[in-house]
N, C-alpha and C. Protein backbone atom coordinates (compact mmCIF):
# COMPACT_ATOMS: atom_id res chain seq x y z
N UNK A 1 2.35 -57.18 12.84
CA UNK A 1 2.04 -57.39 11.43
C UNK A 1 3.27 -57.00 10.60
N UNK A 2 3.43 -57.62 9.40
CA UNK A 2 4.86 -57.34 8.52
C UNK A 2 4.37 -56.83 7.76
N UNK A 3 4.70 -55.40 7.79
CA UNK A 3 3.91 -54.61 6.78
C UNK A 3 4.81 -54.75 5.23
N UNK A 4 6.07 -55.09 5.09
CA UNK A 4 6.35 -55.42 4.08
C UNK A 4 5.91 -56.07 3.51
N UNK A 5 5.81 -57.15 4.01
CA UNK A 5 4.73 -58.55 3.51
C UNK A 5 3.98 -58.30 2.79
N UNK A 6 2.82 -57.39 4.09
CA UNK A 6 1.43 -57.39 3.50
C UNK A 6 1.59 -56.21 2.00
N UNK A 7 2.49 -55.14 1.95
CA UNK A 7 2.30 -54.25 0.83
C UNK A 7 2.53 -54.83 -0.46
N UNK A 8 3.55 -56.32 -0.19
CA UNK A 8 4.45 -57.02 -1.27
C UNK A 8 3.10 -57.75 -2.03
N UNK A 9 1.61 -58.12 -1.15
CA UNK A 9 0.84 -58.93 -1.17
C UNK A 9 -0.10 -58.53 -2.67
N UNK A 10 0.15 -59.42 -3.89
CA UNK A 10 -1.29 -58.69 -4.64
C UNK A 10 -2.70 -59.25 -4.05
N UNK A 11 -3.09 -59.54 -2.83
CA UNK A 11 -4.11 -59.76 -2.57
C UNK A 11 -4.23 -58.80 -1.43
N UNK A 12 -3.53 -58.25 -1.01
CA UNK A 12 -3.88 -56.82 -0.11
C UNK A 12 -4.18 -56.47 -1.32
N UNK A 13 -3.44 -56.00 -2.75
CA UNK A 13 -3.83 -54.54 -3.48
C UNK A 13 -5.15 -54.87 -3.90
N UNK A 14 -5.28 -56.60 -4.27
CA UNK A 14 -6.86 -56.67 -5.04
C UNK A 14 -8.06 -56.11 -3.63
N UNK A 15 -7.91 -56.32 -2.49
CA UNK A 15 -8.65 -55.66 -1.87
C UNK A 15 -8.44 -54.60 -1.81
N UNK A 16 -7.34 -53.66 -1.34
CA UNK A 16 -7.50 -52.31 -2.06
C UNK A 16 -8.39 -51.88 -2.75
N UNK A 17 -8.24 -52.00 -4.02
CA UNK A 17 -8.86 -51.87 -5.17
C UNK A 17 -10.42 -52.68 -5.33
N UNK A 18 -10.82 -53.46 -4.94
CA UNK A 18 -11.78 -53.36 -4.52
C UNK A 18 -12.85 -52.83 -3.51
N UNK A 19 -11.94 -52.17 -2.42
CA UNK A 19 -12.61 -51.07 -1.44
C UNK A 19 -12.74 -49.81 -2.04
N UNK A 20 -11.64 -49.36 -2.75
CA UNK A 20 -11.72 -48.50 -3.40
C UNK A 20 -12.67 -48.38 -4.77
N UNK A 21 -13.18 -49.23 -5.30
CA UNK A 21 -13.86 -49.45 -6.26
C UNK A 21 -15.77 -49.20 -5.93
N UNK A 22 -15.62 -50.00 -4.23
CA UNK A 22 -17.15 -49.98 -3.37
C UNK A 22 -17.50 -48.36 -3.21
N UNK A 23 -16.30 -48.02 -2.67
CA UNK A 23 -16.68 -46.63 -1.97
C UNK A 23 -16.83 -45.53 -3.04
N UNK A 24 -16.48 -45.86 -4.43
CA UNK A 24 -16.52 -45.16 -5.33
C UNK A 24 -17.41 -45.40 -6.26
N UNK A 25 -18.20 -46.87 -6.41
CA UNK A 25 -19.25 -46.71 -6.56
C UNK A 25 -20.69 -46.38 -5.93
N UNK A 26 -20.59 -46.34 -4.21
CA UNK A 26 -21.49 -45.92 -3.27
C UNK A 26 -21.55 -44.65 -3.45
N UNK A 27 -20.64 -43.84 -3.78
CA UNK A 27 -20.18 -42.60 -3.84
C UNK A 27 -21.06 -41.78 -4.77
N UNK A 28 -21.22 -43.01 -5.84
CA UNK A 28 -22.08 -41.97 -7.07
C UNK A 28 -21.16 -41.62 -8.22
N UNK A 29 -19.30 -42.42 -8.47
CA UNK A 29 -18.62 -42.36 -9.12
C UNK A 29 -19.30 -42.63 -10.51
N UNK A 30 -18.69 -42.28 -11.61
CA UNK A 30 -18.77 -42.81 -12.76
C UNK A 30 -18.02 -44.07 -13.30
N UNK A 31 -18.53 -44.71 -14.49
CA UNK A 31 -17.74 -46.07 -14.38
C UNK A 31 -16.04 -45.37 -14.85
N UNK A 32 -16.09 -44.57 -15.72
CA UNK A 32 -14.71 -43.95 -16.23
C UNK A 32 -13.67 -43.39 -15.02
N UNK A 33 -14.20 -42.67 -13.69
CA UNK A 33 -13.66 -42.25 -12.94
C UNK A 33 -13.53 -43.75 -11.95
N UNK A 34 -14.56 -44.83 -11.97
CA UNK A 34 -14.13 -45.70 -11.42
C UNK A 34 -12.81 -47.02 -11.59
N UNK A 35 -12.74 -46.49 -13.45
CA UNK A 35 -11.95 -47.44 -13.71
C UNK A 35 -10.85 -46.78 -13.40
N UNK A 36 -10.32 -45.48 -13.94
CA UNK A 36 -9.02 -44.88 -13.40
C UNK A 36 -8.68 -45.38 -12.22
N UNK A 37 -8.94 -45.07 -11.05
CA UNK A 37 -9.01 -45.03 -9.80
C UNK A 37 -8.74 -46.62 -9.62
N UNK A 38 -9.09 -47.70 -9.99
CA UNK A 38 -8.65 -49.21 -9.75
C UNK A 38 -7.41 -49.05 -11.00
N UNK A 39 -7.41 -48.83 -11.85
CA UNK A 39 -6.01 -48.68 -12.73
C UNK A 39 -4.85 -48.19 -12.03
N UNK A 40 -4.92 -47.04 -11.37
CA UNK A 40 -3.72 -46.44 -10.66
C UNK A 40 -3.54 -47.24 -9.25
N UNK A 41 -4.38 -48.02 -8.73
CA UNK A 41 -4.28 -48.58 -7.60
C UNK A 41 -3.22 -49.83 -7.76
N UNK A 42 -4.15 -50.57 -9.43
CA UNK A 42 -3.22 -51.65 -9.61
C UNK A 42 -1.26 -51.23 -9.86
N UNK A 43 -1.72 -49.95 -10.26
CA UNK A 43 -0.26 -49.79 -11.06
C UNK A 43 0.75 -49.25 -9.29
N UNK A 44 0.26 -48.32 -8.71
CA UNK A 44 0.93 -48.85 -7.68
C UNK A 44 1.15 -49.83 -7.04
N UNK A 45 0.29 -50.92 -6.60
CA UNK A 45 0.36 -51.89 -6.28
C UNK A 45 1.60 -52.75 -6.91
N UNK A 46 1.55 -52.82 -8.56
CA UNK A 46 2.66 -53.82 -8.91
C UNK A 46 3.94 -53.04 -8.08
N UNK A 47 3.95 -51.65 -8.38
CA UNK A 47 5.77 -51.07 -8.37
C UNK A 47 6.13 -51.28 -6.85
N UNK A 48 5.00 -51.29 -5.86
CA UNK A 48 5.21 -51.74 -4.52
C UNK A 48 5.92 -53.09 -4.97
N UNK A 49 5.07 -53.92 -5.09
CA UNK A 49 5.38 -55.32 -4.78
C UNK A 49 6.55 -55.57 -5.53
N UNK A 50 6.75 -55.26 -6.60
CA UNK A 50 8.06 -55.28 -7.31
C UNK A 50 9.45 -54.53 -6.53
N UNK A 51 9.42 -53.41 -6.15
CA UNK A 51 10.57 -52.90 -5.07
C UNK A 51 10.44 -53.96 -3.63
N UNK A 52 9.62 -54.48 -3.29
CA UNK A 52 10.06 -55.26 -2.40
C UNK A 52 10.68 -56.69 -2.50
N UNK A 53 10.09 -57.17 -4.29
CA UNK A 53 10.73 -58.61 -4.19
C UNK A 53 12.07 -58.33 -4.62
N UNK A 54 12.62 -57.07 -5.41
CA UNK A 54 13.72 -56.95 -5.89
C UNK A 54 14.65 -56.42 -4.57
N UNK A 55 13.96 -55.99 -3.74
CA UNK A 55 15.16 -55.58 -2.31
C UNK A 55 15.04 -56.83 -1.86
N UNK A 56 14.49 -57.91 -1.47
CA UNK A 56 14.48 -59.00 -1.32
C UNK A 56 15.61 -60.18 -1.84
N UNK A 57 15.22 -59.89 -2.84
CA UNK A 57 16.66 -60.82 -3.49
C UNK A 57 17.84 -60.03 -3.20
N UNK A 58 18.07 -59.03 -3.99
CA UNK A 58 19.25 -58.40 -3.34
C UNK A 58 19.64 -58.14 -1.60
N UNK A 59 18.83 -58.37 -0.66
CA UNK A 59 18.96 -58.88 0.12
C UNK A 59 20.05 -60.54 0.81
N UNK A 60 19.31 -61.04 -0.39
CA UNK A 60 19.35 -62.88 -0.31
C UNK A 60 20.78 -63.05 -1.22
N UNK A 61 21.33 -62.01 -1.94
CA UNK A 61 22.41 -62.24 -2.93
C UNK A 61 23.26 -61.47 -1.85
N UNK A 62 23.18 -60.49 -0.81
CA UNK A 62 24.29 -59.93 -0.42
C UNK A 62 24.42 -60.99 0.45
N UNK A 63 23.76 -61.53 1.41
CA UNK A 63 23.90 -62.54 2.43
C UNK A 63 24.86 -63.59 2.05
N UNK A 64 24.62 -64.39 0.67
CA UNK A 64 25.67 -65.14 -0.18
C UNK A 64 26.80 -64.90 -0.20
N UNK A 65 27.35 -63.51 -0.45
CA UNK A 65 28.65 -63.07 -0.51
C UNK A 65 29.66 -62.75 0.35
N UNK A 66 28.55 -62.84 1.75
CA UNK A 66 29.10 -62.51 3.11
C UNK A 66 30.34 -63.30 3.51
């Protein structure tokens, strides 16, 4: 499995965040503690996927210069 891939993926994080959302409402969470908890998921999620498309290109720009 390419775990870069999959972390780069916003459809890994939307499941994330939706597992995390199940187990926290099975849990007996509140909706306020439930929304945090998918808020910080999303917000990691972007800075993942964003450090990987930006090592990515810079990747694809050093290869160019080779």
């Amino acid at each position: 499995m390419d775990w870069k891939r999959k972390l780069a993926s916003r459809k890994f994080w939307a499941l994330v965040a939706a597992l995390g959302t199940s187990v926290l409402v099975a849990g007996g969470a509140g909706a306020e503690t439930v929304t945090q908890v998918v808020g910080i998921i999303g917000a990691v999620g972007a800075v993942v996927a964003y450090i990987f498309a930006e090592a990515y290109v810079d990747g694809k720009r050093t290869n160019k210069t080779e």
